[in-house]
PDB file of N, CA and C in Angstrom:
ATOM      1  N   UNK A   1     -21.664 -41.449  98.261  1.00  0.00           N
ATOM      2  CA  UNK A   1     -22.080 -40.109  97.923  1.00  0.00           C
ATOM      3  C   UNK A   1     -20.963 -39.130  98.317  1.00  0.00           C
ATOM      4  N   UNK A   2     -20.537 -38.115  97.032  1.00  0.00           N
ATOM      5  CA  UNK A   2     -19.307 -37.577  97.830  1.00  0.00           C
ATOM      6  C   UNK A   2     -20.175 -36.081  98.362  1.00  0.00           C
ATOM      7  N   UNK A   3     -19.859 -35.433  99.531  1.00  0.00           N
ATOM      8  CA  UNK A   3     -20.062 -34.711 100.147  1.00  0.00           C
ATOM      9  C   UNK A   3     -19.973 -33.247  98.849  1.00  0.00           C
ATOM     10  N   UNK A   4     -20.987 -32.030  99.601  1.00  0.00           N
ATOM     11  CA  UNK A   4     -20.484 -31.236  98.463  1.00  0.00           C
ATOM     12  C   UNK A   4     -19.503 -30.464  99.493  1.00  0.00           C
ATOM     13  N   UNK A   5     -18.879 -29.014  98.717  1.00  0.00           N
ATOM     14  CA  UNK A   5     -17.723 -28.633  99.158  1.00  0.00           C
ATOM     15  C   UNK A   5     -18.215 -27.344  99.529  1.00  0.00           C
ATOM     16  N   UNK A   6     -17.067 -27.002 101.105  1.00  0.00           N
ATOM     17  CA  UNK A   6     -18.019 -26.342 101.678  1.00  0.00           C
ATOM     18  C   UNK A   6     -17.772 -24.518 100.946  1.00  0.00           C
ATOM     19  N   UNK A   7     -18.459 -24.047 101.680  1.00  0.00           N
ATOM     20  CA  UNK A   7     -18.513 -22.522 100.513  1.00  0.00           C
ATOM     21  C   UNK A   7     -17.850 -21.300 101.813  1.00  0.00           C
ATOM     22  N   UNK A   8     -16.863 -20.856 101.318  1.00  0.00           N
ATOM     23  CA  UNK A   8     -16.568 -19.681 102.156  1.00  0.00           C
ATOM     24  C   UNK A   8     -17.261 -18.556 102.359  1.00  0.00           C
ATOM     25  N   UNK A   9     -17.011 -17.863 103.785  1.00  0.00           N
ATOM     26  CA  UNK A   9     -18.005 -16.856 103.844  1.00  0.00           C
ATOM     27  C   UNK A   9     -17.834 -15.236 102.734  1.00  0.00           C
ATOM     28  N   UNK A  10     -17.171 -15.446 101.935  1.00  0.00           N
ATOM     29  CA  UNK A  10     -16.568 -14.575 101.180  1.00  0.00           C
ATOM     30  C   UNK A  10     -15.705 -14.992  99.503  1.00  0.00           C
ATOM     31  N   UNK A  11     -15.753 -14.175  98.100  1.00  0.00           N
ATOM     32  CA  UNK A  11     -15.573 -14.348  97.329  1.00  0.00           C
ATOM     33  C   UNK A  11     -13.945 -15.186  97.138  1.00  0.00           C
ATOM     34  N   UNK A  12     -13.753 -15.713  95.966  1.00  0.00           N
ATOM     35  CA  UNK A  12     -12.247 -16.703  95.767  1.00  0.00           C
ATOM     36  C   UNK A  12     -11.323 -15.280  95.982  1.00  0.00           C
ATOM     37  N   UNK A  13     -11.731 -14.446  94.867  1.00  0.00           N
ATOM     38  CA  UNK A  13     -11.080 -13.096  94.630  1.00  0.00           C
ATOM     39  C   UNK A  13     -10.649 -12.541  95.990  1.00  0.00           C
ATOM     40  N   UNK A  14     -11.175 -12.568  96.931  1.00  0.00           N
ATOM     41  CA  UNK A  14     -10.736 -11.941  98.497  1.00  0.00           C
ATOM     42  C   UNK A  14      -9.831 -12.961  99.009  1.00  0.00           C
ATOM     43  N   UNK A  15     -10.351 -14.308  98.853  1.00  0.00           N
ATOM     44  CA  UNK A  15      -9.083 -15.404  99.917  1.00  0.00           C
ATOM     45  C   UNK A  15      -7.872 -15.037  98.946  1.00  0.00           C
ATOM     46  N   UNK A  16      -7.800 -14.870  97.943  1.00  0.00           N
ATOM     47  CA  UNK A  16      -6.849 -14.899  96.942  1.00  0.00           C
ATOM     48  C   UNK A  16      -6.063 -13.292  97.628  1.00  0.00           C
ATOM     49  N   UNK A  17      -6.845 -12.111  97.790  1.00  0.00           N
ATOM     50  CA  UNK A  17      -6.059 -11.345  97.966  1.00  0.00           C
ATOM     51  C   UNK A  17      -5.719 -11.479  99.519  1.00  0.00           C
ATOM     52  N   UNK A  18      -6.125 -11.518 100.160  1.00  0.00           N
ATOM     53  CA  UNK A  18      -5.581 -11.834 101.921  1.00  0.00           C
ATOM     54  C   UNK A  18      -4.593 -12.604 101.759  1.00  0.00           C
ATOM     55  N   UNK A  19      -4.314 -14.108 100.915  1.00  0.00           N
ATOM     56  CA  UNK A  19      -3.323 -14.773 100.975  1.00  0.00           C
ATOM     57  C   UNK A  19      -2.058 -14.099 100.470  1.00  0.00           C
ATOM     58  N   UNK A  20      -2.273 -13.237  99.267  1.00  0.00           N
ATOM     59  CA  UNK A  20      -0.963 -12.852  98.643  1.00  0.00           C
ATOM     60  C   UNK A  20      -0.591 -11.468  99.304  1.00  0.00           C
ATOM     61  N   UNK A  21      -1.630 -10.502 100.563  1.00  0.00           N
ATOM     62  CA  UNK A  21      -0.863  -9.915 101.241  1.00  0.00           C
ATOM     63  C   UNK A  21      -0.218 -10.290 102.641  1.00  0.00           C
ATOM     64  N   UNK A  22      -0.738 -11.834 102.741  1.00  0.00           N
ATOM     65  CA  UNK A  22       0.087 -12.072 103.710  1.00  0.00           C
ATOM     66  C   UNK A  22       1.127 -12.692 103.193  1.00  0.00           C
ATOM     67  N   UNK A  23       1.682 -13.395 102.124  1.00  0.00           N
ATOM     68  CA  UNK A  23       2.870 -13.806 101.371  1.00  0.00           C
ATOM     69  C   UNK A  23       3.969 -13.043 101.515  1.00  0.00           C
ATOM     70  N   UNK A  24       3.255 -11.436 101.098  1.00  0.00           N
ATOM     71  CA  UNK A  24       4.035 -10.888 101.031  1.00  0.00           C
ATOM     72  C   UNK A  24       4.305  -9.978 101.911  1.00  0.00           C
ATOM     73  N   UNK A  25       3.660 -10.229 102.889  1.00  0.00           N
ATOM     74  CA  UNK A  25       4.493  -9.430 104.567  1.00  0.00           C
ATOM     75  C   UNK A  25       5.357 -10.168 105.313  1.00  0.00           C
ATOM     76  N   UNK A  26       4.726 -11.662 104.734  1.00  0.00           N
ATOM     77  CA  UNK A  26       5.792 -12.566 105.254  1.00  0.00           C
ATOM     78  C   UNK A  26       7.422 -12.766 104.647  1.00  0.00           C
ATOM     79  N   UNK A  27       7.445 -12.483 103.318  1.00  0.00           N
ATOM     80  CA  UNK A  27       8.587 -12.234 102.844  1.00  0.00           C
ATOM     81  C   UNK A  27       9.106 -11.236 103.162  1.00  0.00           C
ATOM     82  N   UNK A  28       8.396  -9.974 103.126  1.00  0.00           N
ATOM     83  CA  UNK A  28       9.170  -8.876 103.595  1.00  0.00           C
ATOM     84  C   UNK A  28      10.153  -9.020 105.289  1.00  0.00           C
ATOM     85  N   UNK A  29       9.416 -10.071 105.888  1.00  0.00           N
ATOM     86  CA  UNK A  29      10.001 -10.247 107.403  1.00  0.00           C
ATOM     87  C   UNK A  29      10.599 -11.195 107.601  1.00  0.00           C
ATOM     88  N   UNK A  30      10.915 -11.730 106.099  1.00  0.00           N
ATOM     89  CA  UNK A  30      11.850 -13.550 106.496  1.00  0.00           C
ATOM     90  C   UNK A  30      11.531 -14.645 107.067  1.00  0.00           C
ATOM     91  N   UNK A  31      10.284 -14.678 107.027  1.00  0.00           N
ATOM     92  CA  UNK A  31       8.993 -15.509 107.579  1.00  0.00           C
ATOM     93  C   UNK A  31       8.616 -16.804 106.463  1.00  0.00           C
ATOM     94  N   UNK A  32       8.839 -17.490 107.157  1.00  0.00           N
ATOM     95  CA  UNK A  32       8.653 -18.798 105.944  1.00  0.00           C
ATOM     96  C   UNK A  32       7.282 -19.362 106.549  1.00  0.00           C
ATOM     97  N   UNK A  33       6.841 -19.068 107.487  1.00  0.00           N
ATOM     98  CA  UNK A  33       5.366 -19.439 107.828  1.00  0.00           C
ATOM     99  C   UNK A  33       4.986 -18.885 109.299  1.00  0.00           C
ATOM    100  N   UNK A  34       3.890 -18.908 109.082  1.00  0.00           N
ATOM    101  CA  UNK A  34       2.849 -18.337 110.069  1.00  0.00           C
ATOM    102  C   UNK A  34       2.123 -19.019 110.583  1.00  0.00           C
ATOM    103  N   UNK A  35       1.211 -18.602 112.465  1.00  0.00           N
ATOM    104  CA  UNK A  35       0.847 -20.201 112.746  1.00  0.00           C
ATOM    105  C   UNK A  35      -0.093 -19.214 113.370  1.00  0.00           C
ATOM    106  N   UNK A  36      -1.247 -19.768 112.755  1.00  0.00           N
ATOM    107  CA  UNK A  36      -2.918 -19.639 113.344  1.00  0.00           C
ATOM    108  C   UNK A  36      -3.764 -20.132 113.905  1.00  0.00           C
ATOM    109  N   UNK A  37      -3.990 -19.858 114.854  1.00  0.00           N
ATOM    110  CA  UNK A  37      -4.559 -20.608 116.035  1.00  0.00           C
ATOM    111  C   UNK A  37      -5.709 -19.940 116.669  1.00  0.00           C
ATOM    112  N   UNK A  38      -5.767 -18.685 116.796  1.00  0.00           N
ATOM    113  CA  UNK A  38      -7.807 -18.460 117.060  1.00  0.00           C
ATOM    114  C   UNK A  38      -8.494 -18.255 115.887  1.00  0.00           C
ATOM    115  N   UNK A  39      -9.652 -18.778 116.289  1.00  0.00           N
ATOM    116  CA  UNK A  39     -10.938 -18.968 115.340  1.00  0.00           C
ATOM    117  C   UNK A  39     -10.768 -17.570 114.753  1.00  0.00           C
ATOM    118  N   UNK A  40     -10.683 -16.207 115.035  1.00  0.00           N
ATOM    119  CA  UNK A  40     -11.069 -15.029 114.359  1.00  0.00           C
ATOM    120  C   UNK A  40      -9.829 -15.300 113.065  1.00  0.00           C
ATOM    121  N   UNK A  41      -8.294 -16.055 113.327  1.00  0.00           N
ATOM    122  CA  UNK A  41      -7.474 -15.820 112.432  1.00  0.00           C
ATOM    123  C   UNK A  41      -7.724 -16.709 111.344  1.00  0.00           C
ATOM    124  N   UNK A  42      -8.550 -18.246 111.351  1.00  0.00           N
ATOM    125  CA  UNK A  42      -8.589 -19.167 110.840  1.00  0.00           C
ATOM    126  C   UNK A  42      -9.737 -18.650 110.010  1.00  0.00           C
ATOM    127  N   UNK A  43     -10.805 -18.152 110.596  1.00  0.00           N
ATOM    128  CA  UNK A  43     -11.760 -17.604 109.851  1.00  0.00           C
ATOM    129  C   UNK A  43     -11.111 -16.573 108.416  1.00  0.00           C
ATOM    130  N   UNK A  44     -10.281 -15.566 109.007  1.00  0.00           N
ATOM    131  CA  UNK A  44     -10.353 -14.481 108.364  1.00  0.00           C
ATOM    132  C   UNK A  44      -9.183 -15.118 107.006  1.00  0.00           C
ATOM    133  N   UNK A  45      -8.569 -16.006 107.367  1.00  0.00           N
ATOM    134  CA  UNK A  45      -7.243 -16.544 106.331  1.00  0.00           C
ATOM    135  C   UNK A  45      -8.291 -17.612 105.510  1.00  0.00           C
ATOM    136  N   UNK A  46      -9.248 -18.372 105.903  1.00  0.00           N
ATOM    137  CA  UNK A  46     -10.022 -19.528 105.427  1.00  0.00           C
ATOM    138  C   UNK A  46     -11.237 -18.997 104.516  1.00  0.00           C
ATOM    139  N   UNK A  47     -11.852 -18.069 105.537  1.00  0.00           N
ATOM    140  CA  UNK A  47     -13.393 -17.593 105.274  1.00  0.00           C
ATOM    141  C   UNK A  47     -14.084 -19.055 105.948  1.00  0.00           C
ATOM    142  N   UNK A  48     -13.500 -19.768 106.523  1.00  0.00           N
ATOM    143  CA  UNK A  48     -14.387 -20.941 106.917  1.00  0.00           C
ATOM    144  C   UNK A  48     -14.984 -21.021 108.316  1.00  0.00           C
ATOM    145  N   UNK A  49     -16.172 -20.762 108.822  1.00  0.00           N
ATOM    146  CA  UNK A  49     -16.451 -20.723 110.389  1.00  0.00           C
ATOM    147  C   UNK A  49     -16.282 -22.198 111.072  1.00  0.00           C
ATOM    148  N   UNK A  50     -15.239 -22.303 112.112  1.00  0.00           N
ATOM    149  CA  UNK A  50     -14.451 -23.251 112.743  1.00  0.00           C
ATOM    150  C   UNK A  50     -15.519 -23.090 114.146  1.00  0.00           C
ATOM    151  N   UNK A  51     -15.657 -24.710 114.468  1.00  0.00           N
ATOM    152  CA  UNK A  51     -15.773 -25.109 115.591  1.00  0.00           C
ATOM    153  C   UNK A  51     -14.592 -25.166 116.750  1.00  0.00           C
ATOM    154  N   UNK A  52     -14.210 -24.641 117.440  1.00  0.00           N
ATOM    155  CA  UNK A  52     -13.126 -24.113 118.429  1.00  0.00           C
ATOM    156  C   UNK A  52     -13.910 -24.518 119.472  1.00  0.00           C
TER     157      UNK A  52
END
């Protein structure tokens, strides 16, 4: 049985825009990646509520 998939706390349209303004703050700063590590950041980049 495959599992169903889980549902974010918020629309595609929003992860979609959070991702492409962080793309692009990260380009603006020469940032080739970013590293997230508390639940409030994983949440807010995911929409997914993390067990921490």
């Amino acid at each position: 049985m495959t599992p169903a998939p889980a549902l974010r706390s918020f629309p595609e349209a929003e992860y979609a825009a959070r991702t492409q303004l962080a793309q692009s703050r990260m380009a603006e700063a020469g940032l080739d990646a970013i590293l997230v590590m508390s639940e409030p950041e994983v949440q807010y980049f995911t929409g997914f509520q993390t067990l921490f």
